[in-house]
N, C-alpha and C. Protein backbone atom coordinates (compact mmCIF):
# COMPACT_ATOMS: atom_id res chain seq x y z
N UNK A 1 87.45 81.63 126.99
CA UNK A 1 86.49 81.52 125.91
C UNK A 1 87.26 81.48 124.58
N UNK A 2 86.79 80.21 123.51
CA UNK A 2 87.23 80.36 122.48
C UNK A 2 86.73 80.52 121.26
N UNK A 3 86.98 81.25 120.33
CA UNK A 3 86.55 82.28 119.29
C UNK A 3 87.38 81.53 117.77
N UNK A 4 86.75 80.94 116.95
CA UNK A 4 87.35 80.91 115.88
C UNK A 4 86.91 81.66 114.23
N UNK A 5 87.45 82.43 113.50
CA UNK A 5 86.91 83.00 112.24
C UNK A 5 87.49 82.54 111.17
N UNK A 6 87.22 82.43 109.97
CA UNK A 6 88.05 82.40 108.93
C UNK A 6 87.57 83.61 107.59
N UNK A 7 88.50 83.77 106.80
CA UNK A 7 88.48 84.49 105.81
C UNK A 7 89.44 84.84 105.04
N UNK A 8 89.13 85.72 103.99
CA UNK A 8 90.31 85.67 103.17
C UNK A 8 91.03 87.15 102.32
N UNK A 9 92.05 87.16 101.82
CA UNK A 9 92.71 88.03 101.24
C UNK A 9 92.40 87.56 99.73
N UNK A 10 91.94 88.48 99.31
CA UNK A 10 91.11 88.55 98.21
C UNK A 10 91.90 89.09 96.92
N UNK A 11 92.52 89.03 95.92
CA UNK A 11 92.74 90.22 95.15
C UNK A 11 92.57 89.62 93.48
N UNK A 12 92.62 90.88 92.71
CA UNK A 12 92.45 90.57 91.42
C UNK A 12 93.34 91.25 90.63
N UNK A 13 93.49 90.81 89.43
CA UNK A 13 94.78 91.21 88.67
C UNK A 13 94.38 91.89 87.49
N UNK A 14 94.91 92.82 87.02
CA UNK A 14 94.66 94.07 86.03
C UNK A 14 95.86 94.66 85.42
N UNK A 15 94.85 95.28 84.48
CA UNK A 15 96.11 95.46 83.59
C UNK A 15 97.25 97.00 83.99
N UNK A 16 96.70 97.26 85.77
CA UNK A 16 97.56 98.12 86.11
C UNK A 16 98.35 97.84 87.16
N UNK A 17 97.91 96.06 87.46
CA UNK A 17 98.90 95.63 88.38
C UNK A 17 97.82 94.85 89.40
N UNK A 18 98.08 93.96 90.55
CA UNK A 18 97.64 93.37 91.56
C UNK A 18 96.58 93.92 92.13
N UNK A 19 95.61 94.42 92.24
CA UNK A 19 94.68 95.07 93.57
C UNK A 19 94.22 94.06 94.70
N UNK A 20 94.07 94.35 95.89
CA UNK A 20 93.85 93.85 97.07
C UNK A 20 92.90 94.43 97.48
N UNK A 21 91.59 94.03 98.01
CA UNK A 21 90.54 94.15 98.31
C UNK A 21 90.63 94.47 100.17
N UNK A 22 90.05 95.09 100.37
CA UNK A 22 89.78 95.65 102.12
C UNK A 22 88.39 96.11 102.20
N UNK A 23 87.90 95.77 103.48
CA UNK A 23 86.92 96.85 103.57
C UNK A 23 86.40 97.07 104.95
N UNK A 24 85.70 98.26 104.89
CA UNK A 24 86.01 99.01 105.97
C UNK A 24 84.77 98.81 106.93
N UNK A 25 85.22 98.56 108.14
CA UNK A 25 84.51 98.13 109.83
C UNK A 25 84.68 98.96 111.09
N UNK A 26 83.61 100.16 111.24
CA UNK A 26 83.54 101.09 112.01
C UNK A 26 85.10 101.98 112.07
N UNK A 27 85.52 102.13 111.18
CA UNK A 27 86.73 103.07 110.92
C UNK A 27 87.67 101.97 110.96
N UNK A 28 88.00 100.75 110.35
CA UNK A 28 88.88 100.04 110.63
C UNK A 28 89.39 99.10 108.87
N UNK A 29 89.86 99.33 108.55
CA UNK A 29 90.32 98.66 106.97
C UNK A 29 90.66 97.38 107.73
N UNK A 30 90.10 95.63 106.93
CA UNK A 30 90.40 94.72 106.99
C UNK A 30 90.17 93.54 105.72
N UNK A 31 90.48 92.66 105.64
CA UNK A 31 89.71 91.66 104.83
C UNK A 31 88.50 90.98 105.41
N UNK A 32 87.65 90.64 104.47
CA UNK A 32 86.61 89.73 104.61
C UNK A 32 86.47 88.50 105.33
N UNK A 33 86.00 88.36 106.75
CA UNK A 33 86.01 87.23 107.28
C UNK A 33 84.96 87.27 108.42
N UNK A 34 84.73 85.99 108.83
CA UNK A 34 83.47 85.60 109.82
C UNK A 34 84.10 84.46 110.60
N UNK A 35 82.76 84.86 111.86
CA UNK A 35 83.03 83.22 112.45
C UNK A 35 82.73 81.98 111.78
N UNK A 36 83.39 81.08 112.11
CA UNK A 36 83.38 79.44 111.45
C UNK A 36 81.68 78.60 112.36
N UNK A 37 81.17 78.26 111.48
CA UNK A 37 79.57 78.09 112.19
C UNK A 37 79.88 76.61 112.30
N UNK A 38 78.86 75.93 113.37
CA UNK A 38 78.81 74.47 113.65
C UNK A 38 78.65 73.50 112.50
N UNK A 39 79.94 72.80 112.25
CA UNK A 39 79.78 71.55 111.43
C UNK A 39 80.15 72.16 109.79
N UNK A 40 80.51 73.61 110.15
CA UNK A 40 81.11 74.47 108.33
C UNK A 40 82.65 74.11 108.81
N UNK A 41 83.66 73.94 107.34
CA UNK A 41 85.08 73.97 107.64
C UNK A 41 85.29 75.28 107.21
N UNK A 42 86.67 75.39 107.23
CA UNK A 42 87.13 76.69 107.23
C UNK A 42 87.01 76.98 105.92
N UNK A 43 87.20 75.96 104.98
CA UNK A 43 86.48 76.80 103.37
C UNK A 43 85.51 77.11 102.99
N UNK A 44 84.69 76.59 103.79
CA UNK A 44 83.08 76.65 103.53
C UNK A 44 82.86 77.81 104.02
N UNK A 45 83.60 78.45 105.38
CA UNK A 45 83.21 79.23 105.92
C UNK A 45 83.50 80.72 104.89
N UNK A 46 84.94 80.47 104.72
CA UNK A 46 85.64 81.54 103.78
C UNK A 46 84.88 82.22 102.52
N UNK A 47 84.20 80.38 101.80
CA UNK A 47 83.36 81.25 100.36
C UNK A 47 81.62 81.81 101.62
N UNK A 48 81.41 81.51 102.18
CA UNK A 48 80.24 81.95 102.81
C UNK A 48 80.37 83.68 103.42
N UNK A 49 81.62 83.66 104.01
CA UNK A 49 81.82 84.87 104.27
C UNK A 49 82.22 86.29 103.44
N UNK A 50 82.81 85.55 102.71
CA UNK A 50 82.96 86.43 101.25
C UNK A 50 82.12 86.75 100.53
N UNK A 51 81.50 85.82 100.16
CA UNK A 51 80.13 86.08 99.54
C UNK A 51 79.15 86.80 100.01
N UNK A 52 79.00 86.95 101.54
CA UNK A 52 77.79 87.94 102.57
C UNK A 52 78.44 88.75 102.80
N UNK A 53 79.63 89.32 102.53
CA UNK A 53 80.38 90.54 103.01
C UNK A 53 80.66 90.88 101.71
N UNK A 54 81.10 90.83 100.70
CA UNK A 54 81.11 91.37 99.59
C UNK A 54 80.45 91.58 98.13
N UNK A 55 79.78 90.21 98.59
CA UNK A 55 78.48 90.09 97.16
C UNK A 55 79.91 89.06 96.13
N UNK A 56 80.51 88.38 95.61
CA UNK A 56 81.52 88.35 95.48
C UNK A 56 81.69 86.72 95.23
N UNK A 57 80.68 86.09 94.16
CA UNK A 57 81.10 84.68 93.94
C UNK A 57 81.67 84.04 93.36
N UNK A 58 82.38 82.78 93.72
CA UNK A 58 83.16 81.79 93.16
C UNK A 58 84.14 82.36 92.92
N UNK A 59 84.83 82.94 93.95
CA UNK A 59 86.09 83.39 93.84
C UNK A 59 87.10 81.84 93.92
N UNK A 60 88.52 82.56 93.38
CA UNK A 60 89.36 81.34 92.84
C UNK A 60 90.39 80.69 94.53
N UNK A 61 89.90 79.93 95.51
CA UNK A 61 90.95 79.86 96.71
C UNK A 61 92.53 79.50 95.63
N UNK A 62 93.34 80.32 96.10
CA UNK A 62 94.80 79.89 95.70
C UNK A 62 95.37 78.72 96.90
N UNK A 63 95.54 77.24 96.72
CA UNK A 63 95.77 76.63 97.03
C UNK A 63 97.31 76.68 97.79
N UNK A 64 97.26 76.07 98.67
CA UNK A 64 98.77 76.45 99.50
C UNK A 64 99.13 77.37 100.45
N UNK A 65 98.53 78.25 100.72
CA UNK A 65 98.37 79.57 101.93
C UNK A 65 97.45 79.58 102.32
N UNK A 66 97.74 79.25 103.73
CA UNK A 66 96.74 79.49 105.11
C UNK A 66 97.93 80.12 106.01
N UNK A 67 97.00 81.04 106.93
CA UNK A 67 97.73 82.03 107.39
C UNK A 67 96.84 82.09 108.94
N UNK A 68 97.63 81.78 109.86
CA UNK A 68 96.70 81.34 111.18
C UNK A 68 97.43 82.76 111.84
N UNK A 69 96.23 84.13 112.67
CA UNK A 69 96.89 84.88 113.31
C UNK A 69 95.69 84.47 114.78
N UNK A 70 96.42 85.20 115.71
CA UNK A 70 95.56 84.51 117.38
C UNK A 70 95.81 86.22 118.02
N UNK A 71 95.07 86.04 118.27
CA UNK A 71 94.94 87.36 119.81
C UNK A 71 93.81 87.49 120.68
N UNK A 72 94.18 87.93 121.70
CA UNK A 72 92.82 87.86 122.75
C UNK A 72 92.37 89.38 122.96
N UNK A 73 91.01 89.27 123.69
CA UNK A 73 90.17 90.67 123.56
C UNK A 73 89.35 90.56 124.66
N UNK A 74 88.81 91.31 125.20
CA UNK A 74 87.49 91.07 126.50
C UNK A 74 86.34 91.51 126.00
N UNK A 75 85.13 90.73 126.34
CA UNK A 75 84.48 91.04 125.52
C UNK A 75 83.17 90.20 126.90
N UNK A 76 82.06 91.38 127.52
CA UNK A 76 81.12 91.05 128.65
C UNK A 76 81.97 90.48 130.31
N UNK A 77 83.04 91.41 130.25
CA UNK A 77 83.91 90.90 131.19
C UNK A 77 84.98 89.46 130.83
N UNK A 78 84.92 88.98 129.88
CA UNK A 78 85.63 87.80 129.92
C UNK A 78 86.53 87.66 128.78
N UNK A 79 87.71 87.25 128.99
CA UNK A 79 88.76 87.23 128.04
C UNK A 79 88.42 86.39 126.98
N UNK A 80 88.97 86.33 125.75
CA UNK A 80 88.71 85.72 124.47
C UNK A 80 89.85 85.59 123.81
N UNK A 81 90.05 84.25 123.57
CA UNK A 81 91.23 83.75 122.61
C UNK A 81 90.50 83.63 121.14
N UNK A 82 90.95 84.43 120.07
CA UNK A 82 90.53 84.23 118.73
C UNK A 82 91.48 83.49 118.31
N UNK A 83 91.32 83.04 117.49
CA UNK A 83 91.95 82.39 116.25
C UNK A 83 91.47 82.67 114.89
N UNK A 84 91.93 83.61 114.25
CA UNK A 84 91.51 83.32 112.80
C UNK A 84 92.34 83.12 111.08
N UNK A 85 91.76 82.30 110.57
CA UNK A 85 92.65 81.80 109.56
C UNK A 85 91.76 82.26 108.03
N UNK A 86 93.55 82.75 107.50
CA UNK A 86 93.20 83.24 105.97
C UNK A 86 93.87 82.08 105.02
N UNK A 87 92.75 82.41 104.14
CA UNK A 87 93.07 81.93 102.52
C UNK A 87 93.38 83.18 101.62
N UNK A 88 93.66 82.45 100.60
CA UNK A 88 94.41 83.60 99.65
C UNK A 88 93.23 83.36 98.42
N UNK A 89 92.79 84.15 97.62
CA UNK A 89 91.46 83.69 96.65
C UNK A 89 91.57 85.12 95.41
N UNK A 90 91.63 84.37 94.69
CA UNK A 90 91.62 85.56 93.59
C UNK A 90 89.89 85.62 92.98
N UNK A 91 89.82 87.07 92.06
CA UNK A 91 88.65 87.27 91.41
C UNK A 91 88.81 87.86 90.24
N UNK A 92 88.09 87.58 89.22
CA UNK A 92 87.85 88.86 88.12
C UNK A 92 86.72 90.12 87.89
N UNK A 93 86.50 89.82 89.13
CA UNK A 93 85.24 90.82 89.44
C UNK A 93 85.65 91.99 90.37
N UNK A 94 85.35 93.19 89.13
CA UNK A 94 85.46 94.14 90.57
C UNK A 94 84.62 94.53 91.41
N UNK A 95 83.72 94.17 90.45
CA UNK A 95 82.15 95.07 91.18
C UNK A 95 82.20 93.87 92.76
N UNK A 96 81.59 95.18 93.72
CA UNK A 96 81.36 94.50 95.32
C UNK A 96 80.28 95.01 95.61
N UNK A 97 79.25 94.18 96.52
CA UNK A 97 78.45 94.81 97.32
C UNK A 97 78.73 94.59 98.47
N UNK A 98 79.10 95.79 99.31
CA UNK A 98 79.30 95.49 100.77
C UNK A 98 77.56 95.34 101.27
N UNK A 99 78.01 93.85 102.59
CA UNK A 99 77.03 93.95 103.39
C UNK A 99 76.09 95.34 104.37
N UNK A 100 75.52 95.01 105.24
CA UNK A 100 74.77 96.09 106.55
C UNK A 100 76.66 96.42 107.35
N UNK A 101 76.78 95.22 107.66
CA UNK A 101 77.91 95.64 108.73
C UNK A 101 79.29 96.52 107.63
N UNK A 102 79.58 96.91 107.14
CA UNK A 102 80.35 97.76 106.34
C UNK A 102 79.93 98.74 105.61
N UNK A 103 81.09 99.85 105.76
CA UNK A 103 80.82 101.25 105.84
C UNK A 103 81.41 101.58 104.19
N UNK A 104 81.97 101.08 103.44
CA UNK A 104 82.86 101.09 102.06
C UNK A 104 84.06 99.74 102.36
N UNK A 105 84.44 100.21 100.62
CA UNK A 105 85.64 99.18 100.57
C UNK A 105 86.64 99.75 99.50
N UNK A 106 87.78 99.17 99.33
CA UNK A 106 88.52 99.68 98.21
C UNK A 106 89.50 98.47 97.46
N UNK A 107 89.65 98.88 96.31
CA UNK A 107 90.95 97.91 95.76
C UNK A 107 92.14 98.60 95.86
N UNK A 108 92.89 97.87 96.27
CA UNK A 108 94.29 98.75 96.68
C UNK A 108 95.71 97.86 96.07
N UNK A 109 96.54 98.74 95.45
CA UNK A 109 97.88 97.99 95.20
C UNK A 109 98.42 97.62 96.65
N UNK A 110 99.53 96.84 96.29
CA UNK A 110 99.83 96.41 97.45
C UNK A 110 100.48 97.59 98.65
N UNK A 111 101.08 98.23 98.10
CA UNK A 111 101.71 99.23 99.05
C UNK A 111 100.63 100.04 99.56
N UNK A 112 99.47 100.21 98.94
CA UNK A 112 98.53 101.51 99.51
C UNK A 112 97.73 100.39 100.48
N UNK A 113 97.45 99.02 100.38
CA UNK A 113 96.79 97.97 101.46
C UNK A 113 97.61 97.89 102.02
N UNK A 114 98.99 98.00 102.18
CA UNK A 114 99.48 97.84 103.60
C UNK A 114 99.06 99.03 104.68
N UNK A 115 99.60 100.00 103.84
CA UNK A 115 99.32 101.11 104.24
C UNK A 115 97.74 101.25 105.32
N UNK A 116 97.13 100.98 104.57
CA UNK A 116 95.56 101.01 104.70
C UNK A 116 95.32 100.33 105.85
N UNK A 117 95.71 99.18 105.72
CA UNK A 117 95.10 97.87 106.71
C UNK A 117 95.24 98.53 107.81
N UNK A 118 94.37 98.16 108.80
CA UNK A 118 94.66 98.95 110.28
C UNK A 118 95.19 97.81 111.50
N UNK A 119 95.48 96.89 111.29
CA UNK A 119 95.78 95.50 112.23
C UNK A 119 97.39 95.16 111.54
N UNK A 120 98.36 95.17 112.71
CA UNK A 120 99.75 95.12 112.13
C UNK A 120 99.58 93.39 111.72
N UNK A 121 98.84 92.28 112.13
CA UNK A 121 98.28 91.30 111.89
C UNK A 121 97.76 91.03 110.59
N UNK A 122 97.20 91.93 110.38
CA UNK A 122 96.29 91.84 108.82
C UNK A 122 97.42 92.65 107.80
N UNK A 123 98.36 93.35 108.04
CA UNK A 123 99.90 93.75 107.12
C UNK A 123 100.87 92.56 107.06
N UNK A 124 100.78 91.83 108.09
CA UNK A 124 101.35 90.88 108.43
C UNK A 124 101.01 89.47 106.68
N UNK A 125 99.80 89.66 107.03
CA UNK A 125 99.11 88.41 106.27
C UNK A 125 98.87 88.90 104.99
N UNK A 126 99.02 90.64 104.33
CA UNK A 126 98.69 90.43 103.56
C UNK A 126 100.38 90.72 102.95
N UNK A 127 101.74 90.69 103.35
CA UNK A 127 102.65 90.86 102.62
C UNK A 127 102.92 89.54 102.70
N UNK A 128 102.59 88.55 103.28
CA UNK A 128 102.87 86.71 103.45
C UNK A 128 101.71 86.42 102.28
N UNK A 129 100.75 87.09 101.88
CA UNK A 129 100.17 86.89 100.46
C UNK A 129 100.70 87.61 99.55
N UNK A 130 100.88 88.48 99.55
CA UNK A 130 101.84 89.48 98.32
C UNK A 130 103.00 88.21 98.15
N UNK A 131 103.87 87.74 98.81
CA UNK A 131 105.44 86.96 98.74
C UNK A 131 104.90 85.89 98.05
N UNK A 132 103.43 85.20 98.19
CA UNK A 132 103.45 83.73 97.70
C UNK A 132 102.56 83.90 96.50
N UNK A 133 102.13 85.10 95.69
CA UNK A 133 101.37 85.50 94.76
C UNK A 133 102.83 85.56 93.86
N UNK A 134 103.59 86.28 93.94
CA UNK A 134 104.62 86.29 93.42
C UNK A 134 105.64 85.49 92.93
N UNK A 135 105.59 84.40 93.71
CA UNK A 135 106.55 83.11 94.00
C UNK A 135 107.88 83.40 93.97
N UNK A 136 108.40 82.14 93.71
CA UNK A 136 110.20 82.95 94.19
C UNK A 136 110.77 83.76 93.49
N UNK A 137 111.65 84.24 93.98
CA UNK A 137 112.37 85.74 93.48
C UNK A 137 113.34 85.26 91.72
């Protein structure tokens, strides 16, 4: 069975430095993302999912980073190949409304979202967004 989502790493910039957006799924810190619906692309899906999971519009996609992670799960007896792919999207908004399915959320510098994130996958993707927010050394 195959499973595809997209979504994105979110953050906004202040005058105390980078914050990174997470939020939290039955005890689990992640970014904002959904499944990809029939005949939506993966950007369509990204501002759709962002927007119903965080309240959170017209955020800015940063062009150039997509970030494809895959793992499988069982799920009614039957194995599942996910696939899901991030964008990188900035905001000037802090204010969020989390959806029904989320429990809180937080803005986090980068070291306290690594920290935070609970998927070595989703640390993965968000220091491969930290490196290209930054650009070269």
């Amino acid at each position: 069975m195959e499973e595809k989502s997209a979504g994105a790493v979110v953050f906004r910039d202040t005058s105390g430095g980078r914050m990174y957006l997470l939020l939290l799924n039955a005890g689990r810190w992640d970014f904002p993302k959904g499944g990809v619906e029939e005949g939506e692309s993966e950007l369509q899906t990204v501002l759709r999912e962002v927007e119903e999971e965080t309240g959170l519009k017209g955020i800015n996609i940063i062009p150039g980073f997509r970030k494809v992670i895959e793992y499988h799960y069982r799920r009614g007896g039957k194995n599942v190949h996910k696939q899901v792919v991030y964008m990188l999207a900035s905001t000037d908004s802090e204010k969020v409304k989390i959806s029904f399915e989320h429990q809180g959320f937080g803005w986090f510098r980068y070291d306290e979202a690594v920290q935070r994130a609970s998927y070595d996958n989703s640390k993965f993707t968000l220091t491969d967004a930290e490196k290209f927010v930054k650009g070269p050394a």
